[in-house]
Protein backbone atom coordinates (compact mmCIF):
# COMPACT_ATOMS: atom_id res chain seq x y z
CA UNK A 1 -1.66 -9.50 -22.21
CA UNK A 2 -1.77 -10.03 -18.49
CA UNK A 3 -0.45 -7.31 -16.22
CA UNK A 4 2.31 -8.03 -13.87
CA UNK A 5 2.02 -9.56 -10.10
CA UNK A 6 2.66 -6.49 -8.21
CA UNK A 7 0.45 -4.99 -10.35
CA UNK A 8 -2.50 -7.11 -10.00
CA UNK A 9 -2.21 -7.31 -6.74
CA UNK A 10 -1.01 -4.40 -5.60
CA UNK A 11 -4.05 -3.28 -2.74
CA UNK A 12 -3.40 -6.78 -1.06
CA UNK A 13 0.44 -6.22 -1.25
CA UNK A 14 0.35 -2.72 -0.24
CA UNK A 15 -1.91 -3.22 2.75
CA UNK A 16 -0.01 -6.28 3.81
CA UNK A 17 3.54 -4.73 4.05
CA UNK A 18 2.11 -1.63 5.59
CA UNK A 19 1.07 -3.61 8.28
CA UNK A 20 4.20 -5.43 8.56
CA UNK A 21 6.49 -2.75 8.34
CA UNK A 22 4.52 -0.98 10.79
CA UNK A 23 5.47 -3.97 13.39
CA UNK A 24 8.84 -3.61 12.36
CA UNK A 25 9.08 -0.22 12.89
CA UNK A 26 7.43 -1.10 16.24
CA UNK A 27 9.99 -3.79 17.25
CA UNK A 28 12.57 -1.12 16.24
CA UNK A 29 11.69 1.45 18.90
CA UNK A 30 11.09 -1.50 21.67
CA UNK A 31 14.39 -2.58 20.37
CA UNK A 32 16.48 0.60 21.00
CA UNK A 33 14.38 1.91 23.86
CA UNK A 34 15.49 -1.43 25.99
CA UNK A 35 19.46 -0.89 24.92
CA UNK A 36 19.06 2.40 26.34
CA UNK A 37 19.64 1.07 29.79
CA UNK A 38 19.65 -1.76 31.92
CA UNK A 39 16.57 -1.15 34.01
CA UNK A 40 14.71 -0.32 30.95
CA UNK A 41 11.33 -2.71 31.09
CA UNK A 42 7.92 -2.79 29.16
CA UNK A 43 5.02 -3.40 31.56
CA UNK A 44 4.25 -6.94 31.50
CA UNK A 45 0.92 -6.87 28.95
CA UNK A 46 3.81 -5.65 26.32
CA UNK A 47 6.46 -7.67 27.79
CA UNK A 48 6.01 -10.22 24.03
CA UNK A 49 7.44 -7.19 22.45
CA UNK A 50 11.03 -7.84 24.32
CA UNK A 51 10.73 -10.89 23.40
CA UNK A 52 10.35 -10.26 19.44
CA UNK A 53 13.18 -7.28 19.72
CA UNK A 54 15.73 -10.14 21.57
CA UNK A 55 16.76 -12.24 18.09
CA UNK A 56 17.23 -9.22 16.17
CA UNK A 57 20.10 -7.91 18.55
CA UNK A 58 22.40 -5.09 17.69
CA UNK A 59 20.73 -4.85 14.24
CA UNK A 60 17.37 -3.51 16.24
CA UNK A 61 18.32 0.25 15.63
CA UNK A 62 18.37 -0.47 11.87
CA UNK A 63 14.60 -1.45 12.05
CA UNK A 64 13.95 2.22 13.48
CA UNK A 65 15.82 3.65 10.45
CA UNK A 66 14.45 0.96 7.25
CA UNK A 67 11.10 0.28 9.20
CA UNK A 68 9.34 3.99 9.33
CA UNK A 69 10.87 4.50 5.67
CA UNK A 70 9.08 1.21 4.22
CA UNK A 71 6.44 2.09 6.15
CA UNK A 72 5.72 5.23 4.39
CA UNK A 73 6.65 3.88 0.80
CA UNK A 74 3.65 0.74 1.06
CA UNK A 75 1.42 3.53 2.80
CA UNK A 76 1.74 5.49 -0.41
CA UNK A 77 1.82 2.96 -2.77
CA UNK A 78 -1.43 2.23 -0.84
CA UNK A 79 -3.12 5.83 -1.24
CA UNK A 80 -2.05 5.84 -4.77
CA UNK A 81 -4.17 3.15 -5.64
CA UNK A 82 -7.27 4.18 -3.86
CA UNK A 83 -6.77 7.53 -5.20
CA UNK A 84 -6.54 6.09 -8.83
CA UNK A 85 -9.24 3.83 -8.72
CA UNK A 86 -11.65 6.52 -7.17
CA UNK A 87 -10.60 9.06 -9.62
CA UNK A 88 -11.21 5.96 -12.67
CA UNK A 89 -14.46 5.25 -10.48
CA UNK A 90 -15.63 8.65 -11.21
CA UNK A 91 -14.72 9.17 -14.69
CA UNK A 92 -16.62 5.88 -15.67
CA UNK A 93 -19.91 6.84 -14.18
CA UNK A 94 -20.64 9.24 -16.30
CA UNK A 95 -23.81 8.95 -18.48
CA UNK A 96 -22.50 11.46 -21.34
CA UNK A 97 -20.25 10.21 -23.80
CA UNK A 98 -19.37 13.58 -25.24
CA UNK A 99 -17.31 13.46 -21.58
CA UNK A 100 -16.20 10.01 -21.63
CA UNK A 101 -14.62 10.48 -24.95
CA UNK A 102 -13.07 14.20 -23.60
CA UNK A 103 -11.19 11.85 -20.61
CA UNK A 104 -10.49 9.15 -22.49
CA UNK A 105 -6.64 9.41 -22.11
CA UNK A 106 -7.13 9.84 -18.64
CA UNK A 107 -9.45 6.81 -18.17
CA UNK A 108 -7.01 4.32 -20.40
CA UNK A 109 -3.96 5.69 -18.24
CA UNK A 110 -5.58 4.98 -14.97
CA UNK A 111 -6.87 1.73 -16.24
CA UNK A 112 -3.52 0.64 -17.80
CA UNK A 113 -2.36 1.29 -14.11
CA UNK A 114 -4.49 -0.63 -12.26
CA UNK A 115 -5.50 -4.18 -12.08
CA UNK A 116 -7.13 -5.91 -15.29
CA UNK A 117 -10.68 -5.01 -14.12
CA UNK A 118 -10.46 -2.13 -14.13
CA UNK A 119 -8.97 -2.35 -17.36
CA UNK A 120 -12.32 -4.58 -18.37
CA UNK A 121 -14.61 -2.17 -16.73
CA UNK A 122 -13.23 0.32 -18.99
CA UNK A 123 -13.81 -2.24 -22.38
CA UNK A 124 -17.81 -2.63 -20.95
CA UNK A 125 -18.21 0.87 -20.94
CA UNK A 126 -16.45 1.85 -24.47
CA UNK A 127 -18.66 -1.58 -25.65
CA UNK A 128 -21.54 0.30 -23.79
CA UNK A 129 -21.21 3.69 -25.64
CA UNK A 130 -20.04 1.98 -28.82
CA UNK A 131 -16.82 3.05 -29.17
C-alpha cells in the first residue's frame, strides 16, 4: 500500500512552504511598514519588495498575521521529520537484535510515519536479522 503525497513527500513540501511563507511573512511587514506613512521608503537595493507588497493592497496586514503562523507550522512539520528520521536512523544501526526486537514498536511507528524507505529500510533490516 503506498503512503499518501504529503506523506511521501513531506521534507520537500515542508522546506518549500517554509521558505515561501517566510517571503510572505516578509512582504507582510514591508506591506504594513509602508501604510504606516506616506514618506515611508525602503532604500532602493529593497525597493522590489514595494513592489511585491503593491498588488496585495489592504489585505497586506493579513500576511503579517497568517504568514509568521504558517511559517512556524511548515518549520515544525519540518523538525518533526528530521527528528523522526534521526531517531529511526539510530534505532536501525544497531548490531544487536536482542535491542532491535526491544524497539521494535518504536521503529515500525516511526517508519509507518515516514516515507516508504524508510519503511523498506526497516523490511532489510528485519530480513537482515531474520525476523
Amino acid at each position: 500500500m503506498s503512503k499518501s503525497f504529503l506523506t511521501e513527500y513531506r521534507f520537500e513540501l515542508s522546506s518549500l512552504l517554509s521558505l515561501l511563507f517566510a517571503v510572505v511573512t516578509l512582504i507582510g511587514v514591508v506591506g504594513v511598514y509602508l501604510d504606516m506613512g506616506e514618506d515611508n521608503h525602503l532604500p532602493s537595493g529593497l525597493s522590489f519588495l514595494e513592489d511585491l507588497a503593491n498588488p496585495f493592497g489592504n489585505w497586506v496586514a493579513w500576511l503579517v498575521v497568517i504568514g509568521p503562523i504558517a511559517f512556524t507550522v511548515c518549520i515544525w512539520w519540518f523538525y518533526d521529520y528530521i527528528r523522526k528520521t534521526r531517531e529511526l536512523a539510530e534505532l536501525i544501526d544497531t548490531p544487536s537484535k536482542a535491542k532491535f526486537v526491544r524497539n521494535m514498536d518504536e521503529i515500525e511507528f516511526l517508519a509507518w510515519s515516514l516515507p516508504q524507505r524508510f519503511e523498506d529500510k526497516v523490511l532489510a533490516k528485519k530480513k537482515g536479522f531474520k525476523l
